[in-house]
PDB file of N, CA and C in Angstrom:
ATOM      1  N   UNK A   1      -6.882   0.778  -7.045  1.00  0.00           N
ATOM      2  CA  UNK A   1      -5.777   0.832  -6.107  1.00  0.00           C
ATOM      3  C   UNK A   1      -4.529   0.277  -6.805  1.00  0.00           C
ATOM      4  N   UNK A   2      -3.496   0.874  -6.664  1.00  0.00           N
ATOM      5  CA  UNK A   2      -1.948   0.487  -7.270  1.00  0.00           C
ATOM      6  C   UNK A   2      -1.401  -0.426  -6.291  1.00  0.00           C
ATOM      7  N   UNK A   3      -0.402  -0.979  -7.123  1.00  0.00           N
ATOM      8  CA  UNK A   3       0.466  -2.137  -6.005  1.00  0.00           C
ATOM      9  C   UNK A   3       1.113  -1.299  -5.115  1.00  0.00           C
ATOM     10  N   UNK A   4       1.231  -0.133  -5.065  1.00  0.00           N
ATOM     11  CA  UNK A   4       2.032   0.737  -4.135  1.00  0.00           C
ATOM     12  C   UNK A   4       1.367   0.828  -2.957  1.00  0.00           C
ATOM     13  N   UNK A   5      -0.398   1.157  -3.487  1.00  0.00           N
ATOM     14  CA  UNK A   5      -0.905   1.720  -2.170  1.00  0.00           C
ATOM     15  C   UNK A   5      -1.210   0.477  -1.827  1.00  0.00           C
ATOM     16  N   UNK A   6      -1.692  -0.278  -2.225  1.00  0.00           N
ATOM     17  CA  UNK A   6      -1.619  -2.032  -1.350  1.00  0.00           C
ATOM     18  C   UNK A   6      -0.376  -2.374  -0.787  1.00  0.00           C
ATOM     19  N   UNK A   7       0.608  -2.077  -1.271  1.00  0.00           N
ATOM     20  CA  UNK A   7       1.639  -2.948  -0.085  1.00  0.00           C
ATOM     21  C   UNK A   7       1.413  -2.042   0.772  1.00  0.00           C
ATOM     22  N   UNK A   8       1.461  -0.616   0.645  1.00  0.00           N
ATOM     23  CA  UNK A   8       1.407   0.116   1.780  1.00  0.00           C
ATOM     24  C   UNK A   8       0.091   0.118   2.736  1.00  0.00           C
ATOM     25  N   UNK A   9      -0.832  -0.157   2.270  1.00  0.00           N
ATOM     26  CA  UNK A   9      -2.054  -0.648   3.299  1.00  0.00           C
ATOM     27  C   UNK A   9      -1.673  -1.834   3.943  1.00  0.00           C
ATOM     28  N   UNK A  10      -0.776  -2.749   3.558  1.00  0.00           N
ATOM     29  CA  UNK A  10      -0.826  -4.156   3.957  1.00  0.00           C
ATOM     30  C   UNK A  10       0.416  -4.615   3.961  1.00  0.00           C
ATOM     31  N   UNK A  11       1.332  -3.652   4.752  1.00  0.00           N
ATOM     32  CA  UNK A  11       2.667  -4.009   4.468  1.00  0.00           C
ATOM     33  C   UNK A  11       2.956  -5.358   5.460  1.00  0.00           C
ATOM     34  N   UNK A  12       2.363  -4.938   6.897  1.00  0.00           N
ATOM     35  CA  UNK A  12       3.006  -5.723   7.997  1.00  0.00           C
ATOM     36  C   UNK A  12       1.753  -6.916   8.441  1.00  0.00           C
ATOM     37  N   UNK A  13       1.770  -7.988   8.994  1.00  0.00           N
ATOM     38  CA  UNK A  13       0.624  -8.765   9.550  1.00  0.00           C
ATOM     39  C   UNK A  13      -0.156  -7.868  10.618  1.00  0.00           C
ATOM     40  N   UNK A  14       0.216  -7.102  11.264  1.00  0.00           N
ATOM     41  CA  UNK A  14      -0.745  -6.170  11.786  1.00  0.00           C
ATOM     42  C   UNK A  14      -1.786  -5.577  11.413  1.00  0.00           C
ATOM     43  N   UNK A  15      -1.140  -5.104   9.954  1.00  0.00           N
ATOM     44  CA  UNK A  15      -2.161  -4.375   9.017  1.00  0.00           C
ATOM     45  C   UNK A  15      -3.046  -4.976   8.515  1.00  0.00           C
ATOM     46  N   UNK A  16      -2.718  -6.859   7.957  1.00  0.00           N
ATOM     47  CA  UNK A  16      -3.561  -7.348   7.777  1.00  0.00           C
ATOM     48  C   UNK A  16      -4.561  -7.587   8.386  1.00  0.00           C
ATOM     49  N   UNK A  17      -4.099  -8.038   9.431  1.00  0.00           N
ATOM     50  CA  UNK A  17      -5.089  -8.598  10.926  1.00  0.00           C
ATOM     51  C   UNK A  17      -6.046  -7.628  11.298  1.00  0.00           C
ATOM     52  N   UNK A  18      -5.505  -5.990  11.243  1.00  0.00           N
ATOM     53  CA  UNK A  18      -6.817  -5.443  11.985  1.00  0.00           C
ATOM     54  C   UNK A  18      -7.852  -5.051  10.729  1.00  0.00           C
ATOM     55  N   UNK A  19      -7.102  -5.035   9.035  1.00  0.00           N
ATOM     56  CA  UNK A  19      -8.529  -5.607   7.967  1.00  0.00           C
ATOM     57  C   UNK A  19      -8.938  -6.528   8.236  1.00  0.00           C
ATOM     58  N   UNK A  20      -8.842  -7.686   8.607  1.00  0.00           N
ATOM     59  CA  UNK A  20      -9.825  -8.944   8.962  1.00  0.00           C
ATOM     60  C   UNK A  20     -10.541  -9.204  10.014  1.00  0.00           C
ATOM     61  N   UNK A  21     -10.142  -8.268  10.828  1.00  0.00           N
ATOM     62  CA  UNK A  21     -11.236  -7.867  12.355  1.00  0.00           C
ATOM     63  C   UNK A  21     -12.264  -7.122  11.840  1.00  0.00           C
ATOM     64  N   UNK A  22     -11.610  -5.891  11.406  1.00  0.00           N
ATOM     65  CA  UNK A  22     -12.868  -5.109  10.590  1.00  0.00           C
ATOM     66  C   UNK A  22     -13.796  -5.495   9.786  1.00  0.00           C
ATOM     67  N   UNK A  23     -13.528  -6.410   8.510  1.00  0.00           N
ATOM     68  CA  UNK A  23     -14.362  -7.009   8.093  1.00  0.00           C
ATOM     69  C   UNK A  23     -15.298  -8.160   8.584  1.00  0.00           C
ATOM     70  N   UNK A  24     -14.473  -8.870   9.297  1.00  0.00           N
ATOM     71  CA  UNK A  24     -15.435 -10.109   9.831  1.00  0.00           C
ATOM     72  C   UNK A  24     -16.074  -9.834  11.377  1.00  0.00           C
ATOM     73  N   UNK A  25     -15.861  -8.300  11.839  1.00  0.00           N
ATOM     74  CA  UNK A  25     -16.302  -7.811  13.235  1.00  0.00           C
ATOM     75  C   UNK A  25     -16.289  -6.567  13.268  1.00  0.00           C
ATOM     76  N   UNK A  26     -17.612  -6.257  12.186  1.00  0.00           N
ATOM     77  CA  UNK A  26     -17.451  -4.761  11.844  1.00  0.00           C
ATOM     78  C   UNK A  26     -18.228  -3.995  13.298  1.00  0.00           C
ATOM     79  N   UNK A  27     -19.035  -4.789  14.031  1.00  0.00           N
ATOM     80  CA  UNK A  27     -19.512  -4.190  15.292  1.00  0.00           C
ATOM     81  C   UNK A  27     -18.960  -4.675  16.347  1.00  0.00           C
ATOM     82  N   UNK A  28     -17.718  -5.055  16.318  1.00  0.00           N
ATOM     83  CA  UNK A  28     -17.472  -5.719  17.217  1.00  0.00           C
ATOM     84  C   UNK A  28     -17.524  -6.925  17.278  1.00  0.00           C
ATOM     85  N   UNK A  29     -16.370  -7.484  18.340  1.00  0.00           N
ATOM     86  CA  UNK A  29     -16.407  -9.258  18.687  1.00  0.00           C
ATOM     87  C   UNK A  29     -17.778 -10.167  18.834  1.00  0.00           C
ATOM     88  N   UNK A  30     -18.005 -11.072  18.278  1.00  0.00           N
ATOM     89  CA  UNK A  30     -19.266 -11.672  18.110  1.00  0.00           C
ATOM     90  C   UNK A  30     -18.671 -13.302  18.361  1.00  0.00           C
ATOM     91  N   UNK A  31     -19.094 -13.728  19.034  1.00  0.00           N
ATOM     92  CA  UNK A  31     -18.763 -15.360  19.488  1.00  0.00           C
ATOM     93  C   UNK A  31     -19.100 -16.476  17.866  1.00  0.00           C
ATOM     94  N   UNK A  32     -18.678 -16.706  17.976  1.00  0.00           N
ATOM     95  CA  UNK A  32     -19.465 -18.074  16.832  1.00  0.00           C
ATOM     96  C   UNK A  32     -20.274 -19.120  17.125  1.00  0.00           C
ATOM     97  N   UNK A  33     -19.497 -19.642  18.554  1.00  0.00           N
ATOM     98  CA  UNK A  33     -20.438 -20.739  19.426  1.00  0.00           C
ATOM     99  C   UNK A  33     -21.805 -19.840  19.933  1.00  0.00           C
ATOM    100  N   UNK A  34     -21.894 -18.979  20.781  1.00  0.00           N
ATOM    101  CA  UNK A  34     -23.203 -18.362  21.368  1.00  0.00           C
ATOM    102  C   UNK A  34     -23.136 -17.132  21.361  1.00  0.00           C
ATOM    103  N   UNK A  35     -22.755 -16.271  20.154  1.00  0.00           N
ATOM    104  CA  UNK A  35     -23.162 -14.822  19.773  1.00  0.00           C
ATOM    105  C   UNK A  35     -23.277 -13.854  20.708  1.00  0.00           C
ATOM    106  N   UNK A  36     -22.225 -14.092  21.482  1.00  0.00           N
ATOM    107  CA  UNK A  36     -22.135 -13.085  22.858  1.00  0.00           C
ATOM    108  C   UNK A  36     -21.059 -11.944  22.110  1.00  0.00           C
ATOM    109  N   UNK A  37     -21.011 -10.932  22.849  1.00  0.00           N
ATOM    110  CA  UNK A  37     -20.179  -9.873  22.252  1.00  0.00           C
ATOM    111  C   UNK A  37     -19.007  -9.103  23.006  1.00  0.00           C
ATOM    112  N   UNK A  38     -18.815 -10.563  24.232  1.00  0.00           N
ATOM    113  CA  UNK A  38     -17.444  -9.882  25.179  1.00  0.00           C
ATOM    114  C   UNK A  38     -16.824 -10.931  25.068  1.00  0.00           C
ATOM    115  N   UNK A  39     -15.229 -10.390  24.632  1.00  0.00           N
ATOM    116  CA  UNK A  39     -14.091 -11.530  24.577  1.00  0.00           C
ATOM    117  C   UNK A  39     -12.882 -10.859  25.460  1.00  0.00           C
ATOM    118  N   UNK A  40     -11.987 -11.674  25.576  1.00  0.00           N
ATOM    119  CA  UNK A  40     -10.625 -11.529  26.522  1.00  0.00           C
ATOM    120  C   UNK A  40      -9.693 -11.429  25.279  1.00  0.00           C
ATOM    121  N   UNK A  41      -8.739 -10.429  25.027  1.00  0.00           N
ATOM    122  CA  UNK A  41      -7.948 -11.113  23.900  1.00  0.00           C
ATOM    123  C   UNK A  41      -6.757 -11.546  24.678  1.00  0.00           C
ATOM    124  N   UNK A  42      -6.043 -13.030  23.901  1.00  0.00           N
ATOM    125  CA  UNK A  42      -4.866 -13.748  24.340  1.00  0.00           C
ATOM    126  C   UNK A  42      -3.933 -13.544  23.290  1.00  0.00           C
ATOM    127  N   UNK A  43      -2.456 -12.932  23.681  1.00  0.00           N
ATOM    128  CA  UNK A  43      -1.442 -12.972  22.792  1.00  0.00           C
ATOM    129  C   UNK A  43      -1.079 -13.709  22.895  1.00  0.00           C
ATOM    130  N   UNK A  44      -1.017 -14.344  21.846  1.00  0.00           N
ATOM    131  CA  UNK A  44       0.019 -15.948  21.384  1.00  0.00           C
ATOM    132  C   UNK A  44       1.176 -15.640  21.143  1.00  0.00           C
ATOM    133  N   UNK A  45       2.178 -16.942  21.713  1.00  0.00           N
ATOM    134  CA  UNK A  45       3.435 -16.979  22.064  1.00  0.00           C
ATOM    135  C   UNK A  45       3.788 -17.747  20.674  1.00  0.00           C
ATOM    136  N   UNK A  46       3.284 -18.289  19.981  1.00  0.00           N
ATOM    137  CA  UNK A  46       3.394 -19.441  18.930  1.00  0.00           C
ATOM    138  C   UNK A  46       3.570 -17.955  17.464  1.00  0.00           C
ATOM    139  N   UNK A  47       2.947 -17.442  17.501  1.00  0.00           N
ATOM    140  CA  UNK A  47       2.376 -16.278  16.712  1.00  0.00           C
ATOM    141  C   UNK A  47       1.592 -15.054  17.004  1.00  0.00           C
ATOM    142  N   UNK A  48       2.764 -14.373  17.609  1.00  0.00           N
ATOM    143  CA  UNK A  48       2.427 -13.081  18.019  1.00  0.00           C
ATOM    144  C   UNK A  48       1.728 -11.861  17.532  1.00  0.00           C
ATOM    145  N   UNK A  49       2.016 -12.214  16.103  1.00  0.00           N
ATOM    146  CA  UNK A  49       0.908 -10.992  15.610  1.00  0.00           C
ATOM    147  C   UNK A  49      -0.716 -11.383  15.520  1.00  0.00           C
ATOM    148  N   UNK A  50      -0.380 -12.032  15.528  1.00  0.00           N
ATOM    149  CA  UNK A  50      -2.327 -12.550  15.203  1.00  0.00           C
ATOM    150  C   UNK A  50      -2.810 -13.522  16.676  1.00  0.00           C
ATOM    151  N   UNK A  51      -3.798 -12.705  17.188  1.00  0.00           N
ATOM    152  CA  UNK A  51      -4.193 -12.927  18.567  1.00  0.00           C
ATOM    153  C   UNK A  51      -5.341 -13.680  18.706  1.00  0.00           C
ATOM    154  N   UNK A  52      -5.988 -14.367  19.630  1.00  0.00           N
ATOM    155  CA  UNK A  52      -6.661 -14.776  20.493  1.00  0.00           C
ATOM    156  C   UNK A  52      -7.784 -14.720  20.999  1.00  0.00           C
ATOM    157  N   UNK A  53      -8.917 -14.637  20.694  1.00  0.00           N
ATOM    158  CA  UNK A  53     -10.018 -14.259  21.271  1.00  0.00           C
ATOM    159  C   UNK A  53     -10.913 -15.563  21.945  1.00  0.00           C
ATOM    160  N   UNK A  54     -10.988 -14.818  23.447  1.00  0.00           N
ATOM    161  CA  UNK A  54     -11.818 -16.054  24.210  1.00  0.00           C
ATOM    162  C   UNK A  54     -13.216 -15.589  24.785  1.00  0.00           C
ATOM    163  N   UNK A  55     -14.178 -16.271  24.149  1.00  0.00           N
ATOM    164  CA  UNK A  55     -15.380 -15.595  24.633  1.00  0.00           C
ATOM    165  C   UNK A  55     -15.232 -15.467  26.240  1.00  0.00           C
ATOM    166  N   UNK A  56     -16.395 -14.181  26.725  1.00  0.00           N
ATOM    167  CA  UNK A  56     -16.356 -14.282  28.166  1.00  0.00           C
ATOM    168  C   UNK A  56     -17.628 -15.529  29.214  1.00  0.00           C
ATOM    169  N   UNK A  57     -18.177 -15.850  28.117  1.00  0.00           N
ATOM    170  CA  UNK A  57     -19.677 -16.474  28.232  1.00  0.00           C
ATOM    171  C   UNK A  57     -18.998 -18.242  27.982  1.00  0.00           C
ATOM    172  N   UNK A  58     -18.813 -18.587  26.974  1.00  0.00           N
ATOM    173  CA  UNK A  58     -18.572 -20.051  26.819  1.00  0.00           C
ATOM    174  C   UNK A  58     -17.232 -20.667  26.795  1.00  0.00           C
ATOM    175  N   UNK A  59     -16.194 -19.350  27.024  1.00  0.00           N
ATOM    176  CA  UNK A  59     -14.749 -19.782  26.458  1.00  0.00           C
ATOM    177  C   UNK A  59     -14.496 -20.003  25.739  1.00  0.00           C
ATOM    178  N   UNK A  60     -15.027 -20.239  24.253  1.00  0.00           N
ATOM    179  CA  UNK A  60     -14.476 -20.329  23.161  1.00  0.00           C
ATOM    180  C   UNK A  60     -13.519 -19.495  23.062  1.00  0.00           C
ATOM    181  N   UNK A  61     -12.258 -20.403  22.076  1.00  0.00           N
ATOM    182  CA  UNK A  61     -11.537 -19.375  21.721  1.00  0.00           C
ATOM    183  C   UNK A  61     -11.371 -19.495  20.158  1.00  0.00           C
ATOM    184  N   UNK A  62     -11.238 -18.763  19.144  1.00  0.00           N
ATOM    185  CA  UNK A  62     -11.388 -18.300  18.032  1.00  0.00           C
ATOM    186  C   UNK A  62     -10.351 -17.157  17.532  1.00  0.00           C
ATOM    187  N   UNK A  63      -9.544 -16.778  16.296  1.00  0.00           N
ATOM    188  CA  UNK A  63      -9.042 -16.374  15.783  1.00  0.00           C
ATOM    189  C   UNK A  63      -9.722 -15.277  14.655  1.00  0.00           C
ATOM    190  N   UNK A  64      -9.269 -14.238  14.146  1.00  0.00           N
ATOM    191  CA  UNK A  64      -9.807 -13.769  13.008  1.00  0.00           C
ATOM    192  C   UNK A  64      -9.540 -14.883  11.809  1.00  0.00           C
ATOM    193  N   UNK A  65      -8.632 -15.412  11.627  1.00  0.00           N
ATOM    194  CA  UNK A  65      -8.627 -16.304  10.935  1.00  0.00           C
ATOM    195  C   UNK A  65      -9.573 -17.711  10.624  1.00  0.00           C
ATOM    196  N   UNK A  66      -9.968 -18.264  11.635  1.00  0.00           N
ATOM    197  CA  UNK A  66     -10.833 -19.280  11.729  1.00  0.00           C
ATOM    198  C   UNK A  66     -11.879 -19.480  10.894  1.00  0.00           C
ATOM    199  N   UNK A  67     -11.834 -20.343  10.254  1.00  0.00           N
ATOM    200  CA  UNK A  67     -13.567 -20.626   8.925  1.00  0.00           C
ATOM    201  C   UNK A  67     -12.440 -19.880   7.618  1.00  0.00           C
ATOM    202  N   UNK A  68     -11.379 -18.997   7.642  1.00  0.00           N
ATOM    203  CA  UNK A  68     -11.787 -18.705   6.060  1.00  0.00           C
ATOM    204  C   UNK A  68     -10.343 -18.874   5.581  1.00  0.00           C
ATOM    205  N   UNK A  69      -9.878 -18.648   4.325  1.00  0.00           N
ATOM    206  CA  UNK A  69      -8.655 -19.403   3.986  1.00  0.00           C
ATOM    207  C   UNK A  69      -7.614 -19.387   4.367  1.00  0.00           C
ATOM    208  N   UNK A  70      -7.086 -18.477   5.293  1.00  0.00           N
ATOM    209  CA  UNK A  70      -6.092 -18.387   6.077  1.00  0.00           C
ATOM    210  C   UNK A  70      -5.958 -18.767   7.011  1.00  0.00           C
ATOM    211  N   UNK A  71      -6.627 -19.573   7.370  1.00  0.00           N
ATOM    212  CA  UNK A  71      -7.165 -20.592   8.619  1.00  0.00           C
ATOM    213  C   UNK A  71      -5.738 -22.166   8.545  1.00  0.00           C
ATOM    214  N   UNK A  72      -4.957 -22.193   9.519  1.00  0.00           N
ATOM    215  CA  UNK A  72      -3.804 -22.967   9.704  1.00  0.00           C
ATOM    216  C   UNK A  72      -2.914 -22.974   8.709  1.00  0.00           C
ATOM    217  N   UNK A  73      -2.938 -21.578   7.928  1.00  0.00           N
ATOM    218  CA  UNK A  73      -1.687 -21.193   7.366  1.00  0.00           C
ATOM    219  C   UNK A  73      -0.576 -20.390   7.822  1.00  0.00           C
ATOM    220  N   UNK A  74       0.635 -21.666   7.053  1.00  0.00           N
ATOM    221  CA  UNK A  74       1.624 -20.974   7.619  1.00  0.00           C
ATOM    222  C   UNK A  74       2.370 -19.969   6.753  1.00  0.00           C
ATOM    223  N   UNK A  75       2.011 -19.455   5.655  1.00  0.00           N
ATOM    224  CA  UNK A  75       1.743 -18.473   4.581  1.00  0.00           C
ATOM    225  C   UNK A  75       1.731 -17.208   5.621  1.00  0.00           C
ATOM    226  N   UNK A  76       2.497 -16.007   5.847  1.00  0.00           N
ATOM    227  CA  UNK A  76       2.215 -14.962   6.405  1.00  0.00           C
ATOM    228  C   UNK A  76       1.260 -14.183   5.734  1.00  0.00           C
ATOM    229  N   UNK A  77       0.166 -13.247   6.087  1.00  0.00           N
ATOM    230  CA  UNK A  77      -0.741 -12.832   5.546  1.00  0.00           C
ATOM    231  C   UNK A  77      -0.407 -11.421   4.823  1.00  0.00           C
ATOM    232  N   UNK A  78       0.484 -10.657   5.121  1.00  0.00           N
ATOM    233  CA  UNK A  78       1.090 -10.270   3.661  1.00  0.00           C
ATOM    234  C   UNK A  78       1.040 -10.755   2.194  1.00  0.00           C
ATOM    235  N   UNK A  79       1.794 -11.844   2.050  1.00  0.00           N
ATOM    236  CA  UNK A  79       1.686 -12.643   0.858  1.00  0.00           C
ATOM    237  C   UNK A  79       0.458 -13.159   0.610  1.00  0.00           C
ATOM    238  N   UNK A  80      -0.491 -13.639   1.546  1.00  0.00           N
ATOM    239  CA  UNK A  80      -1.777 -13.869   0.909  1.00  0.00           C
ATOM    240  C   UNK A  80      -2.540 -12.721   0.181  1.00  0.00           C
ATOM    241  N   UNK A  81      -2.390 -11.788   0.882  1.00  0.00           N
ATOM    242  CA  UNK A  81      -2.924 -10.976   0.957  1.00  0.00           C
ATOM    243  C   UNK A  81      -2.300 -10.143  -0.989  1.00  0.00           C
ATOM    244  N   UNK A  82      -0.915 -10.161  -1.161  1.00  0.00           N
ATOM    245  CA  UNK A  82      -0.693  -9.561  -2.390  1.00  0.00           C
ATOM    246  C   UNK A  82      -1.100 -10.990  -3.432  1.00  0.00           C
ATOM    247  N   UNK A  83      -0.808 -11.869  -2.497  1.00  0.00           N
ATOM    248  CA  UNK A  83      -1.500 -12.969  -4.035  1.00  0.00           C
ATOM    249  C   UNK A  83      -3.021 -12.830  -4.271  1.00  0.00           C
ATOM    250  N   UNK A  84      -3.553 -12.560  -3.757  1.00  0.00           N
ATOM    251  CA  UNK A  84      -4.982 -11.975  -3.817  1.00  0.00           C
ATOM    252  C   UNK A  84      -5.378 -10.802  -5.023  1.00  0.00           C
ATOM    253  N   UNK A  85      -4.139  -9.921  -4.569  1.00  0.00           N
ATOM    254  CA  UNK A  85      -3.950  -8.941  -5.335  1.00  0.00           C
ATOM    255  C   UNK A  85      -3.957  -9.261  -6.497  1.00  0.00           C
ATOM    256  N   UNK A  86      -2.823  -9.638  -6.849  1.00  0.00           N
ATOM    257  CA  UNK A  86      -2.224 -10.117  -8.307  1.00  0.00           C
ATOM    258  C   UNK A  86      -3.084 -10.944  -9.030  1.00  0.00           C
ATOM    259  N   UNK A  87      -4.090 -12.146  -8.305  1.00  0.00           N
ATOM    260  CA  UNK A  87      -4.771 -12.625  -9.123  1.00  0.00           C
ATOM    261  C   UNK A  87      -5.888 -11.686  -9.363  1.00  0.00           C
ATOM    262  N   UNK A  88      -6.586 -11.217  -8.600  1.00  0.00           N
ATOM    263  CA  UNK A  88      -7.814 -10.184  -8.779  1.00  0.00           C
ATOM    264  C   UNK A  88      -7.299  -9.092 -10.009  1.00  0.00           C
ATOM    265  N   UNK A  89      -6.410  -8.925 -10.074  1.00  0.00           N
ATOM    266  CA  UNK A  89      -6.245  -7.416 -11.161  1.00  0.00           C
ATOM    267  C   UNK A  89      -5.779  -7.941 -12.491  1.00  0.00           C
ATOM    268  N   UNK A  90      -5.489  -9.103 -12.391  1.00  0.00           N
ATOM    269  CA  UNK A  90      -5.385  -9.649 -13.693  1.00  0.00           C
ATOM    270  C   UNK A  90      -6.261 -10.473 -14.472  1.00  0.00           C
ATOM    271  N   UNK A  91      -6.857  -9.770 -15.732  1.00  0.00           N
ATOM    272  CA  UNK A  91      -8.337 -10.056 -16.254  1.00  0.00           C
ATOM    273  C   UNK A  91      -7.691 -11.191 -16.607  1.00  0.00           C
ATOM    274  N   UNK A  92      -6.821 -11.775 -17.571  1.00  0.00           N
ATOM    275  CA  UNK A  92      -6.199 -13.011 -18.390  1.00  0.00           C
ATOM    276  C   UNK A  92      -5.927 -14.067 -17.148  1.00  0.00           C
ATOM    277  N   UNK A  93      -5.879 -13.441 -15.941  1.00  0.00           N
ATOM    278  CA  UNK A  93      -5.280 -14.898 -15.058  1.00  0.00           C
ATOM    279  C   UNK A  93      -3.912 -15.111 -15.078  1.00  0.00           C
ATOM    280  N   UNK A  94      -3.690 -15.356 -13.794  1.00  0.00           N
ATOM    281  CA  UNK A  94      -2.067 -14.920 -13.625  1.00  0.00           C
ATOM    282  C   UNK A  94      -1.769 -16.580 -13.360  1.00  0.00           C
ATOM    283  N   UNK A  95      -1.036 -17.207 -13.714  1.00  0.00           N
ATOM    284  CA  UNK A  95      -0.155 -18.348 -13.793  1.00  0.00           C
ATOM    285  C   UNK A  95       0.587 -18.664 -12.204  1.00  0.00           C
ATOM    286  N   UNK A  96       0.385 -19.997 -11.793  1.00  0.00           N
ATOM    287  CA  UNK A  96       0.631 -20.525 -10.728  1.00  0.00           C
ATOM    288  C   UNK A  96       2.265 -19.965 -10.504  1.00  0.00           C
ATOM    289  N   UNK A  97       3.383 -20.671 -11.648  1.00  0.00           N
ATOM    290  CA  UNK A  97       4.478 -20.271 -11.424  1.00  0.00           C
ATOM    291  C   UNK A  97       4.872 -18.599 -11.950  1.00  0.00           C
ATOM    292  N   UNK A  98       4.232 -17.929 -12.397  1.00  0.00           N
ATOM    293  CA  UNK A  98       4.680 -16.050 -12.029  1.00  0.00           C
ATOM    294  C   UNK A  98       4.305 -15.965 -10.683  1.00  0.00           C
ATOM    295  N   UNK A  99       3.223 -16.218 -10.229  1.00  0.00           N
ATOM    296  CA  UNK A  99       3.064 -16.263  -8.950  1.00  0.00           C
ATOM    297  C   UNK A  99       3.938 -16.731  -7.777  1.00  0.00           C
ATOM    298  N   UNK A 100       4.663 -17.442  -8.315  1.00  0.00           N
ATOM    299  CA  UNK A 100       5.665 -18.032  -7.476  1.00  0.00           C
ATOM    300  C   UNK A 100       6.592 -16.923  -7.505  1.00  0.00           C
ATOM    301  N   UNK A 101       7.085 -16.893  -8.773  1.00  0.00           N
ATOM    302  CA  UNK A 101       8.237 -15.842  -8.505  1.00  0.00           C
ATOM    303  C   UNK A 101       8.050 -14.252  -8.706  1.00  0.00           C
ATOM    304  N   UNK A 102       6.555 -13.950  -8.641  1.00  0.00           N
ATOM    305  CA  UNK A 102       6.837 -12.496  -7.863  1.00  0.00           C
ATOM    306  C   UNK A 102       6.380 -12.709  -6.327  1.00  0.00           C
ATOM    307  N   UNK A 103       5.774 -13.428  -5.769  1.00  0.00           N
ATOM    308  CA  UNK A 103       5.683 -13.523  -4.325  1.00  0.00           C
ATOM    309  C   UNK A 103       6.853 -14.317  -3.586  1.00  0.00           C
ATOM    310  N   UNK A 104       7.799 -14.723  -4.279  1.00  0.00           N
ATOM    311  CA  UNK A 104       9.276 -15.794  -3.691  1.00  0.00           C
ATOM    312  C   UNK A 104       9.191 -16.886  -2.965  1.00  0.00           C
ATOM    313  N   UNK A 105       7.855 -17.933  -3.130  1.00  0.00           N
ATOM    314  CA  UNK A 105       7.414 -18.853  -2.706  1.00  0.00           C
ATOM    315  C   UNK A 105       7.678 -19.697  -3.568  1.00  0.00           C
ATOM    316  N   UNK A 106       7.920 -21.072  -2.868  1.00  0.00           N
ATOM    317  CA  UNK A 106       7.561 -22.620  -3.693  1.00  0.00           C
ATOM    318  C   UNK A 106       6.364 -22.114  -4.936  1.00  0.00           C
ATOM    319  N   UNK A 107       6.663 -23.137  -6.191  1.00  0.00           N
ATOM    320  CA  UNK A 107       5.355 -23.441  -6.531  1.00  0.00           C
ATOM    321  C   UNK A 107       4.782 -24.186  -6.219  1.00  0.00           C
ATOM    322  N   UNK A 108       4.495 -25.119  -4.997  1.00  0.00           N
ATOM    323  CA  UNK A 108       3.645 -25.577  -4.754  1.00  0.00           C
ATOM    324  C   UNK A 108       2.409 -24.547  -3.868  1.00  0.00           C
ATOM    325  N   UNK A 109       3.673 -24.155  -2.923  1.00  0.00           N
ATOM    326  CA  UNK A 109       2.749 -22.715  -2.314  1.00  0.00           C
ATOM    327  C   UNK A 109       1.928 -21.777  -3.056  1.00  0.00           C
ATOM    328  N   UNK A 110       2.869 -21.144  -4.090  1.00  0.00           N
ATOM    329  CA  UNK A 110       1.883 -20.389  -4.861  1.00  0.00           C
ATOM    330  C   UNK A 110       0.762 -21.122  -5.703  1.00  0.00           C
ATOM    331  N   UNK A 111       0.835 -22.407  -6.459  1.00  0.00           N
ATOM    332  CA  UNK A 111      -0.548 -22.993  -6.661  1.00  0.00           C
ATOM    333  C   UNK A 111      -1.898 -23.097  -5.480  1.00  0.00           C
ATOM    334  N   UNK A 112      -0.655 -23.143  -4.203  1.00  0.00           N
ATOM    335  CA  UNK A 112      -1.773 -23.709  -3.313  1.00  0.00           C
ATOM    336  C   UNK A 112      -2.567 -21.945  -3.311  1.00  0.00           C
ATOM    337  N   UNK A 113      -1.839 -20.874  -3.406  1.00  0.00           N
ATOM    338  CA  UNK A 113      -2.262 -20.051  -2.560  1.00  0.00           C
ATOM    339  C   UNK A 113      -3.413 -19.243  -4.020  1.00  0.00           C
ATOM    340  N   UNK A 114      -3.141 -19.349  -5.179  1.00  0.00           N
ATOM    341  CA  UNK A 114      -3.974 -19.207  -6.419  1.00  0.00           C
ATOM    342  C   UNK A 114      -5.203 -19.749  -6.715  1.00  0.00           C
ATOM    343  N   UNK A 115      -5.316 -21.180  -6.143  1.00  0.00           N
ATOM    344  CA  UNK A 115      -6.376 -21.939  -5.794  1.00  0.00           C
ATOM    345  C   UNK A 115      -7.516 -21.737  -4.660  1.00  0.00           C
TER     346      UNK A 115
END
């Protein structure tokens, strides 16, 4: 895959979000607390693109995000998502600060997000 057709798969947080439903809920919503398979979704006012899921059985509520590294980042998932990129396609290993300045983040961000 080229950097073209990746940004274009993954241009907007939408795009990201419904790859990370798919992958982590390829049959559907699955609870984490008690493995039930009906949820309510809640749009968040805090962060509107990335929604809400409340079981119908225990109330949990849970995120696609929750458990994996994008979990209370404030990193939009675009940029995770091409820093992912950039490190994966580069056999030699791509450097904390290029990373910085092809994604236009701090280097602290981009170390954090290389790590």
């Amino acid at each position: 895959m080229t950097i073209l057709e990746w940004q274009e798969r993954f241009h907007t947080v939408e795009d990201c979000h419904t790859f990370l439903v798919e992958q982590r809920w390829p049959h559907g919503f699955v609870c984490p607390s008690c493995a039930h398979r009906e949820a309510w979704t809640i749009h968040r006012q805090d962060r509107p693109s990335i929604d809400l899921y409340e079981c119908k059985q225990c109330r949990r509520q849970t995120s696609v995000t929750a458990g994996t590294i994008f979990h209370r980042s404030k990193v939009p998932l675009p940029v995770w998502f091409l820093a992912i990129y950039l490190v994966a396609i580069d056999k030699r290993g791509v450097a904390a600060l290029t990373l910085a300045r092809q994604l236009g983040v701090a280097y602290a961000t981009a170390w954090l997000l290389h790590h």
